[in-house]
Protein backbone atom coordinates (compact mmCIF):
# COMPACT_ATOMS: atom_id res chain seq x y z
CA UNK A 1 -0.94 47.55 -38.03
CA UNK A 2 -0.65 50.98 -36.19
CA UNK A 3 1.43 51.51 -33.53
CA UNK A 4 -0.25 51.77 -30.65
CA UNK A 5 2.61 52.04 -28.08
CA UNK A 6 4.72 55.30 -26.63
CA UNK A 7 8.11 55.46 -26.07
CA UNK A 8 7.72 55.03 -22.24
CA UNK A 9 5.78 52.52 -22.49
CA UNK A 10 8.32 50.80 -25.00
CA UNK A 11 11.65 51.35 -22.26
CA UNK A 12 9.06 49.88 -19.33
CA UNK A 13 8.76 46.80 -21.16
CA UNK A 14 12.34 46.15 -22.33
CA UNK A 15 13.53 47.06 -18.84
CA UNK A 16 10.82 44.41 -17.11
CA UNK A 17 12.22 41.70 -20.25
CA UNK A 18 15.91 42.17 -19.11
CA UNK A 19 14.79 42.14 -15.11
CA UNK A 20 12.94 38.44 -16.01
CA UNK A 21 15.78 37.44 -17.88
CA UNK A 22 17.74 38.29 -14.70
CA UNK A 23 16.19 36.36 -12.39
CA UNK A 24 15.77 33.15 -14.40
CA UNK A 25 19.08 33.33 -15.48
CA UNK A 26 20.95 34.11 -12.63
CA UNK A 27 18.71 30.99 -10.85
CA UNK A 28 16.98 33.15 -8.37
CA UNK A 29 13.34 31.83 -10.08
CA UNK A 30 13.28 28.41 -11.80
CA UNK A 31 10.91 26.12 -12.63
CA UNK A 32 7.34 26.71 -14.32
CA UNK A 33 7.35 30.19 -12.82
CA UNK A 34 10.74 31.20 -14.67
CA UNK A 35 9.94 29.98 -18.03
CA UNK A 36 6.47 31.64 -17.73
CA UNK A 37 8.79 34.93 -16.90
CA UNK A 38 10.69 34.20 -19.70
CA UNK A 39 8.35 33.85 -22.54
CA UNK A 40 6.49 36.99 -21.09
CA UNK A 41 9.49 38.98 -21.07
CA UNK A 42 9.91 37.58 -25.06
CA UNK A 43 6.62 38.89 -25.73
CA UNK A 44 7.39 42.45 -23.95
CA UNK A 45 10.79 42.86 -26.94
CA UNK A 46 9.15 41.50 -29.27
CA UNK A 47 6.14 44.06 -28.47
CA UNK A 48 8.36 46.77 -27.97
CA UNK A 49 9.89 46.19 -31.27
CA UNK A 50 7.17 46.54 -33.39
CA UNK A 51 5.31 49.37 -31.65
CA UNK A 52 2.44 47.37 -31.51
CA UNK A 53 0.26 45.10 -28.47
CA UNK A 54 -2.77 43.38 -29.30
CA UNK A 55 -4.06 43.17 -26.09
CA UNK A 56 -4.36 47.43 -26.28
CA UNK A 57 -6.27 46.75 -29.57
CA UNK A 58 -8.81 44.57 -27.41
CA UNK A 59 -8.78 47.25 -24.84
CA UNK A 60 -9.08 50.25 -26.60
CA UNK A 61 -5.52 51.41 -25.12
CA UNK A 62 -3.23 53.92 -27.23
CA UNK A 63 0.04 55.19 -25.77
CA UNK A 64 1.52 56.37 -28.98
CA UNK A 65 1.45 59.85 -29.04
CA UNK A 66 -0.53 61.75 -31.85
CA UNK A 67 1.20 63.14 -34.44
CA UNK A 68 -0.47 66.79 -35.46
CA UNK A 69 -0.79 67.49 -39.35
């Protein structure tokens, strides 16, 4: 498993995790919506964490930066 994920990319998604905790948390979105922000916002650290998304793979996306020999 390569990492296929760049730094940026990496602070986006922990930033967006702790904005959906946030708002569920704090009450301001409850219901089906909030858990479905939730769990998301799991997948985005958990993502972030390992460097890696499948859903790039599918894609063909690589934000990782090349490293030159």
């Amino acid at each position: 498993m390569k990492p296929n994920m760049g730094t940026a990319d990496r602070i986006i998604r922990v930033l967006l995790a702790a904005v959906f905790a946030y708002l569920y948390f704090s009450g301001t979105v409850t219901g089906t919506l909030g858990l479905i922000l939730v769990i998301l916002g799991g997948v985005f650290v958990l993502t972030s964490l390992v460097s890696f998304c499948p859903l790039y793979t599918i894609v063909g996306l690589n934000t990782c930066p090349t490293q030159k020999p």
